[in-house]
Protein backbone atom coordinates (compact mmCIF):
# COMPACT_ATOMS: atom_id res chain seq x y z
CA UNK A 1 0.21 2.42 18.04
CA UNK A 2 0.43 0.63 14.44
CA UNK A 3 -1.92 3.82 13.20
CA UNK A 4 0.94 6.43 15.14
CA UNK A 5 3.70 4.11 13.38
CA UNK A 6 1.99 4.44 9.94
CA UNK A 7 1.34 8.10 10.28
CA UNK A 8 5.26 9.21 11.48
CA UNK A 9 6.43 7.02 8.37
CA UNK A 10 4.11 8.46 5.68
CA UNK A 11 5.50 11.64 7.17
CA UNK A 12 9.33 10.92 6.59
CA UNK A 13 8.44 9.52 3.07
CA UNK A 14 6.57 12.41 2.22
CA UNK A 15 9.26 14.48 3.28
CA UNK A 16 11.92 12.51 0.68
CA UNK A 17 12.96 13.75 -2.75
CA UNK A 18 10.71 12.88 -5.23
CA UNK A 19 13.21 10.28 -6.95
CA UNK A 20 13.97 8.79 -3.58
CA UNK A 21 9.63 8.72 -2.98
CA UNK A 22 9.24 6.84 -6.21
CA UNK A 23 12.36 4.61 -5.66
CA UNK A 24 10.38 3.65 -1.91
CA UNK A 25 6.98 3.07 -4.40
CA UNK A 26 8.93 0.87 -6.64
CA UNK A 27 10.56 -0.97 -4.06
CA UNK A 28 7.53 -1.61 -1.71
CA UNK A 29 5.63 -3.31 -4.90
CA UNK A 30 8.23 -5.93 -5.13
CA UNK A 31 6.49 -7.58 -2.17
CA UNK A 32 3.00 -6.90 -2.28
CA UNK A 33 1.76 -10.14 -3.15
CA UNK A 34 -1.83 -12.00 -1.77
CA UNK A 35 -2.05 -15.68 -2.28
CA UNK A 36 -5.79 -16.61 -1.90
CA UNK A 37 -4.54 -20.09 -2.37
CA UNK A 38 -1.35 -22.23 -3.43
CA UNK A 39 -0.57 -21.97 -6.92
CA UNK A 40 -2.50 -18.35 -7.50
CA UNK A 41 -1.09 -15.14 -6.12
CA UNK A 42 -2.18 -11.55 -6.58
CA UNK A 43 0.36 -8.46 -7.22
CA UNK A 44 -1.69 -5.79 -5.46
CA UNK A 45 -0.45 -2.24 -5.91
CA UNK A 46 -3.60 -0.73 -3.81
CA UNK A 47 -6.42 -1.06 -1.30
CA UNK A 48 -9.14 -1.77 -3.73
CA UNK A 49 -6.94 -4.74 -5.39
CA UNK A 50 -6.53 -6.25 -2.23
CA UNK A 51 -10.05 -5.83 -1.54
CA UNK A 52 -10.29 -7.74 -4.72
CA UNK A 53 -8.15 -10.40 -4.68
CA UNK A 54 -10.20 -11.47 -1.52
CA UNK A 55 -12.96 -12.48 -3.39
CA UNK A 56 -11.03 -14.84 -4.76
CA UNK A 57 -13.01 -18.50 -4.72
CA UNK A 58 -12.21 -21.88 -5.52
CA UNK A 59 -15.53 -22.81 -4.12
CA UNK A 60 -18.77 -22.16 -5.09
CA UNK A 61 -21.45 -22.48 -8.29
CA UNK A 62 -19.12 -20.01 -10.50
CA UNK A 63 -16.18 -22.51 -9.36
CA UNK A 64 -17.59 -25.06 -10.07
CA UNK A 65 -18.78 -24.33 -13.37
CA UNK A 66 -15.35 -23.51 -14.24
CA UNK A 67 -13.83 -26.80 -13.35
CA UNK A 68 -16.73 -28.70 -15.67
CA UNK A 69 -15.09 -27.35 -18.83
CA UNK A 70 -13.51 -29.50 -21.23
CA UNK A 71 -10.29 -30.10 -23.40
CA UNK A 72 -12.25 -27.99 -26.44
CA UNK A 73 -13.57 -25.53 -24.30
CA UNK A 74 -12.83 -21.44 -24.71
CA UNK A 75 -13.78 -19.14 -22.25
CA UNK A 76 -14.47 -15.30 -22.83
CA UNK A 77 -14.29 -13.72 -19.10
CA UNK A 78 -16.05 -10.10 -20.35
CA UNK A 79 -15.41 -7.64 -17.01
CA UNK A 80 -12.32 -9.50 -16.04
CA UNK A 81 -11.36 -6.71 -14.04
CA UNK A 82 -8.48 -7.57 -12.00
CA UNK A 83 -8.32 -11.31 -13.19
CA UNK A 84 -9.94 -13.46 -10.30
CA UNK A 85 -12.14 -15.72 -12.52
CA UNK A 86 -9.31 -15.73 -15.08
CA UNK A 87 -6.37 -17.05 -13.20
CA UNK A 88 -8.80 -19.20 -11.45
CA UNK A 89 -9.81 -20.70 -14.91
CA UNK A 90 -6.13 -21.00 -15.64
CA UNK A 91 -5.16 -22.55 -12.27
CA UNK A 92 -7.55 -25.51 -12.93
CA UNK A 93 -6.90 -26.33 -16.58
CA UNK A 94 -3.37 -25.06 -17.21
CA UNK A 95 -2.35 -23.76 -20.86
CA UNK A 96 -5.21 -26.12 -22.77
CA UNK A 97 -7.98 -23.53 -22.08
CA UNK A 98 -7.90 -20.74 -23.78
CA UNK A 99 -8.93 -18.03 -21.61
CA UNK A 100 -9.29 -14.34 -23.21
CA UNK A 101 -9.96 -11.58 -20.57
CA UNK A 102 -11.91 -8.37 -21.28
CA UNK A 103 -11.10 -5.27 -19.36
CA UNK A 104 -11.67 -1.61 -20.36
CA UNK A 105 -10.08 0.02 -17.62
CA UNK A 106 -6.90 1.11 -18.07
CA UNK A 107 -5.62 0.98 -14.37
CA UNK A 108 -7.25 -1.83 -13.48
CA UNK A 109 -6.14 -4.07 -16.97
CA UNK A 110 -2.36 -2.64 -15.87
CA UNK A 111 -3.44 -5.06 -12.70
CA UNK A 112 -4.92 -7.79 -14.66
CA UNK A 113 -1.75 -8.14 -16.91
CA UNK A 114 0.49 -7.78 -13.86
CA UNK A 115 -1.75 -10.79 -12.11
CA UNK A 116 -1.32 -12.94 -15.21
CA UNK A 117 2.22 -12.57 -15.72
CA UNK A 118 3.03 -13.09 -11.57
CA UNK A 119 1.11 -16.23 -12.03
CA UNK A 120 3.41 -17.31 -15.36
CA UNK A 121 -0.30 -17.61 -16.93
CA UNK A 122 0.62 -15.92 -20.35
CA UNK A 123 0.58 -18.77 -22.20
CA UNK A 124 -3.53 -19.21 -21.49
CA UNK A 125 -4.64 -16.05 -20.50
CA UNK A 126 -4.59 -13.23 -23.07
CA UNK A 127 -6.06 -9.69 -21.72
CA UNK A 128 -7.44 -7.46 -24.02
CA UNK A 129 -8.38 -3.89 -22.87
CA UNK A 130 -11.34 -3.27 -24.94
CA UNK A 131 -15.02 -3.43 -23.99
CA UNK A 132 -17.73 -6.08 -25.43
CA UNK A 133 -20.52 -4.22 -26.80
CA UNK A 134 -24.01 -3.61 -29.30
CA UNK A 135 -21.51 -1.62 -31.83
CA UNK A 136 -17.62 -1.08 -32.79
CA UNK A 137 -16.12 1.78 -32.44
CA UNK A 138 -14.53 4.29 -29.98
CA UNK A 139 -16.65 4.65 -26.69
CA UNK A 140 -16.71 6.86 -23.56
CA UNK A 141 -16.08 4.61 -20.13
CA UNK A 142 -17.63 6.66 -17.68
CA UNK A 143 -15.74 5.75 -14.29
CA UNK A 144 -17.86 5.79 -10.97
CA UNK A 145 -14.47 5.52 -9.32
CA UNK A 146 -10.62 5.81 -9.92
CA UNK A 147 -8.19 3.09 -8.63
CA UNK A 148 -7.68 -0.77 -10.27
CA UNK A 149 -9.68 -2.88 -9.12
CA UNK A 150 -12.52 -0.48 -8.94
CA UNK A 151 -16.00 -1.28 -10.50
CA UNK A 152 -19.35 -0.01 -11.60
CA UNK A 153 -18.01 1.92 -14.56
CA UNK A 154 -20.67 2.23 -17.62
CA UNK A 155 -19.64 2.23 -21.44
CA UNK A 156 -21.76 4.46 -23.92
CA UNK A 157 -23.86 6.08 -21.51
CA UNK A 158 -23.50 7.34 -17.89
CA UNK A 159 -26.08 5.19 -15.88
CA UNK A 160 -25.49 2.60 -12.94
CA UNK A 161 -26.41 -1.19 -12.91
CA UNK A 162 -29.79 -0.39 -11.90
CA UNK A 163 -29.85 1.57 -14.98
CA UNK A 164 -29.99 4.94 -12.91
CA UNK A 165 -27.87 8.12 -14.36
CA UNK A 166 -25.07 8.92 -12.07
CA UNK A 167 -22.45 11.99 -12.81
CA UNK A 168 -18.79 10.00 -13.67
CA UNK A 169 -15.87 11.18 -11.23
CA UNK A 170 -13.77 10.92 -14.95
CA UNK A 171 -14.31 9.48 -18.28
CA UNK A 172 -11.79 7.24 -20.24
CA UNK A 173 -12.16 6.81 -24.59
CA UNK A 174 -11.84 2.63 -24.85
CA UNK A 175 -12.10 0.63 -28.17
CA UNK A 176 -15.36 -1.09 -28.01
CA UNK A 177 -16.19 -4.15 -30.60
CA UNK A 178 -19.77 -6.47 -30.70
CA UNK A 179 -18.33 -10.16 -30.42
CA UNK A 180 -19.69 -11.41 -33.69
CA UNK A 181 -16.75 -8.35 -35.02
CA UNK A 182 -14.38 -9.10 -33.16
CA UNK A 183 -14.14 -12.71 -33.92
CA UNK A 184 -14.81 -11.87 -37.61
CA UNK A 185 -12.22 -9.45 -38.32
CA UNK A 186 -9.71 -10.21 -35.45
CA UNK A 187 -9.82 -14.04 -35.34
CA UNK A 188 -10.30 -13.92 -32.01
CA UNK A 189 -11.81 -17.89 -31.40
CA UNK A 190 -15.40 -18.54 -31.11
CA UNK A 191 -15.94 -18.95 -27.16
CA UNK A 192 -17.97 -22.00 -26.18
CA UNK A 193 -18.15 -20.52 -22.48
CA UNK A 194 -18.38 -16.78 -21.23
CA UNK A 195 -18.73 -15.12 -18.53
CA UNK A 196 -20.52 -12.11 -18.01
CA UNK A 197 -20.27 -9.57 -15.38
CA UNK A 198 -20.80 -5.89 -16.81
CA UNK A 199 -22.75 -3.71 -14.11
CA UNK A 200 -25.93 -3.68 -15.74
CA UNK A 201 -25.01 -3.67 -19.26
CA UNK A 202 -24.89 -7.70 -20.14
CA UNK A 203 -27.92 -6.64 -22.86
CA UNK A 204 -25.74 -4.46 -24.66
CA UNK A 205 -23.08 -7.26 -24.66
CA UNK A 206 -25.44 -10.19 -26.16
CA UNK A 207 -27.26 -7.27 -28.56
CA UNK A 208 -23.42 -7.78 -30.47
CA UNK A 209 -23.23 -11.53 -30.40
CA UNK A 210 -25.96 -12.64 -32.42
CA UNK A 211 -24.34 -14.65 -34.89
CA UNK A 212 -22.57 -16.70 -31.88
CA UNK A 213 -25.59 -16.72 -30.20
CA UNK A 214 -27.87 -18.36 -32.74
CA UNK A 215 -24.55 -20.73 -34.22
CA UNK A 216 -23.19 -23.16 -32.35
CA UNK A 217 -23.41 -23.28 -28.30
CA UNK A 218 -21.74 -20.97 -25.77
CA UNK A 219 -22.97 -21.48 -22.65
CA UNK A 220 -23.21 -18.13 -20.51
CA UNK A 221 -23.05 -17.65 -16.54
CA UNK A 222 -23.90 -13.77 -15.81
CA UNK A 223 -25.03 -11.58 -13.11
CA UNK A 224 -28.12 -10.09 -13.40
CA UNK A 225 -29.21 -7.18 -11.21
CA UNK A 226 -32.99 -5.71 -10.64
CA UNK A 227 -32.93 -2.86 -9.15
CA UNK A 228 -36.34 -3.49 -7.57
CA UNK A 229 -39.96 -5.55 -8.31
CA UNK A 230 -40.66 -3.62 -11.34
CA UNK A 231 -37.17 -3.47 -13.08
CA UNK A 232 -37.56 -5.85 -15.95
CA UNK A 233 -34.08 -5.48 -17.30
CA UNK A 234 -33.41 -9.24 -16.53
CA UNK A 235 -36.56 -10.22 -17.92
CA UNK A 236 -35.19 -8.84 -20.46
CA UNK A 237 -31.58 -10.47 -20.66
CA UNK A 238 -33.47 -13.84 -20.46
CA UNK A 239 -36.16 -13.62 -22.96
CA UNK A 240 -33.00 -12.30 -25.94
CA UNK A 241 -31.44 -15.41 -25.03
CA UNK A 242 -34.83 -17.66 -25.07
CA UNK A 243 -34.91 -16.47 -28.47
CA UNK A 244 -31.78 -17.98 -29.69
CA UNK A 245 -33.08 -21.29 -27.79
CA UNK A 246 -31.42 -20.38 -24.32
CA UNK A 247 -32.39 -21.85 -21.10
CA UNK A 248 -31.95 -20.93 -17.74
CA UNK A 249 -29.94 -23.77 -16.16
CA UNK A 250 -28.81 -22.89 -12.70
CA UNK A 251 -29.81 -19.58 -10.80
CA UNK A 252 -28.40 -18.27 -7.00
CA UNK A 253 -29.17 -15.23 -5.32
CA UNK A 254 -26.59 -13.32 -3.38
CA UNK A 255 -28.86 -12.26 -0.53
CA UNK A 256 -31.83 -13.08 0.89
CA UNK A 257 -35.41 -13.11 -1.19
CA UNK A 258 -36.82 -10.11 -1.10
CA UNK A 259 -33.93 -8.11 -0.87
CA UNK A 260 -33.38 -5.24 -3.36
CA UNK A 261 -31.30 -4.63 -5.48
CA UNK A 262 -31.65 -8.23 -6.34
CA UNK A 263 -28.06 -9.18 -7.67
CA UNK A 264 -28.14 -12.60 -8.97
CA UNK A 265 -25.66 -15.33 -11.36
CA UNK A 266 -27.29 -17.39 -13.76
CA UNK A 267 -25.97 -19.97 -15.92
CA UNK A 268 -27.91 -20.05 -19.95
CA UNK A 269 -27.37 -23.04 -21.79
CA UNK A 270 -28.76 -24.41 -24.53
CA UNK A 271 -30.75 -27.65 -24.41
């Protein structure tokens, strides 16, 4: 009946002019808010944002690695996408932690923004649609899939997170800066936490943070994937950071052993 319902009233809408259609779309967003919990709320716009503001967790390892930072403490969250670890971040420690968000998509850093400023988190939380990588300059984004909120897009080259070519449904130009640039010529601060979630490409992001890397401490938590028991990209990942005196601190699977793709978080610190 609900299905009937939805069907007859897509029908009328459809059948409106098109200023009265987009006046219905602009109204209906004024109350399309999710609120995984009090005092953080989502502004969804689409199926796949509300499919992401569901992961939403104030529990967990990432969680709780979040709510160990301190009063000095800046956090890079590189593949914000629609803002979940962000406004988390900025939930637990107010405006003293400066949070800067990373998100190359267009559509889906038009949701991160909107996130941030339903939450009033502007003063902490400053997104910046660009995309961490092992060069500046202007680079293709290669989209697996349209719609914010959406994932598994690849910068430079067209290949998946188990490092597999796939043919992009469309591809976006995006500013693209190494970190060691960006905090050189931008004055972006130097981050003393980051975290990493780029679909496959977290080697490309450390390959342009070398001076942070081997200055100072910035601890990283990042998912890893291997695509199966002879992928050695996160062997990889762990032996650049070894090199600048990383450690692997804390490590948890998201399914069971043995299951492939592997798709694991792991927290580097240094001793």
């Amino acid at each position: 009946m609900k299905e009937e319902l939805f069907e007859r009233v897509l029908a009328d809408a459809a059948a409106l002019p098109l200023v009265s259609r987009l006046r219905l779309r602009d109204a209906l967003k004024g109350d399309a808010f999710v609120e995984p919990e009090a005092g953080v709320r989502f502004a969804t716009e689409s199926l796949s944002e509300l499919k992401r503001a569901r992961r939403y967790s104030a529990t967990g390892p990432l969680a709780a690695w979040l709510e160990s930072f301190g009063s000095d403490d800046v956090l890079f969250d590189v593949g914000a996408n629609t803002g979940t670890v962000s406004l988390l971040a900025a939930r637990m420690h107010g405006r003293r932690l400066p949070i800067i968000a990373f998100e190359p998509a267009a559509d889906t850093f038009e949701a991160l923004v909107r996130n941030v400023r339903a939450n009033d988190f502007a003063a902490g939380v400053i997104p910046l649609q660009l995309a961490l990588f092992d060069r500046t300059g202007i680079e293709p984004l290669h989209r697996a899939s349209i719609g914010a909120g959406t994932a598994l897009h690849a910068v430079g080259e067209a290949s998946d997170y188990t490092r597999r070519p796939f043919v992009p449904v469309s591809i976006e130009h995006v500013l693209a800066f190494r970190i060691d640039d960006l905090i050189r010529v931008c004055g972006v601060p130097r981050p003393t936490r980051m975290k990493l979630d780029v679909d496959g490409f977290e080697n490309k992001v450390i390959e342009g943070a070398v001076d942070l890397l081997s200055s100072g401490r910035c601890e990283l938590y990042t998912e890893l994937v291997e695509a199966d028991p002879d992928d050695r990209h996160p062997q990889a990942v762990m032996s650049f950071l070894a090199g600048f005196g990383y450690r692997q601190v804390q490590l948890h699977d998201h399914h069971e052993p043995g299951t492939y793709p592997r798709i694991f978080d792991v927290l580097f610190a240094k001793p």
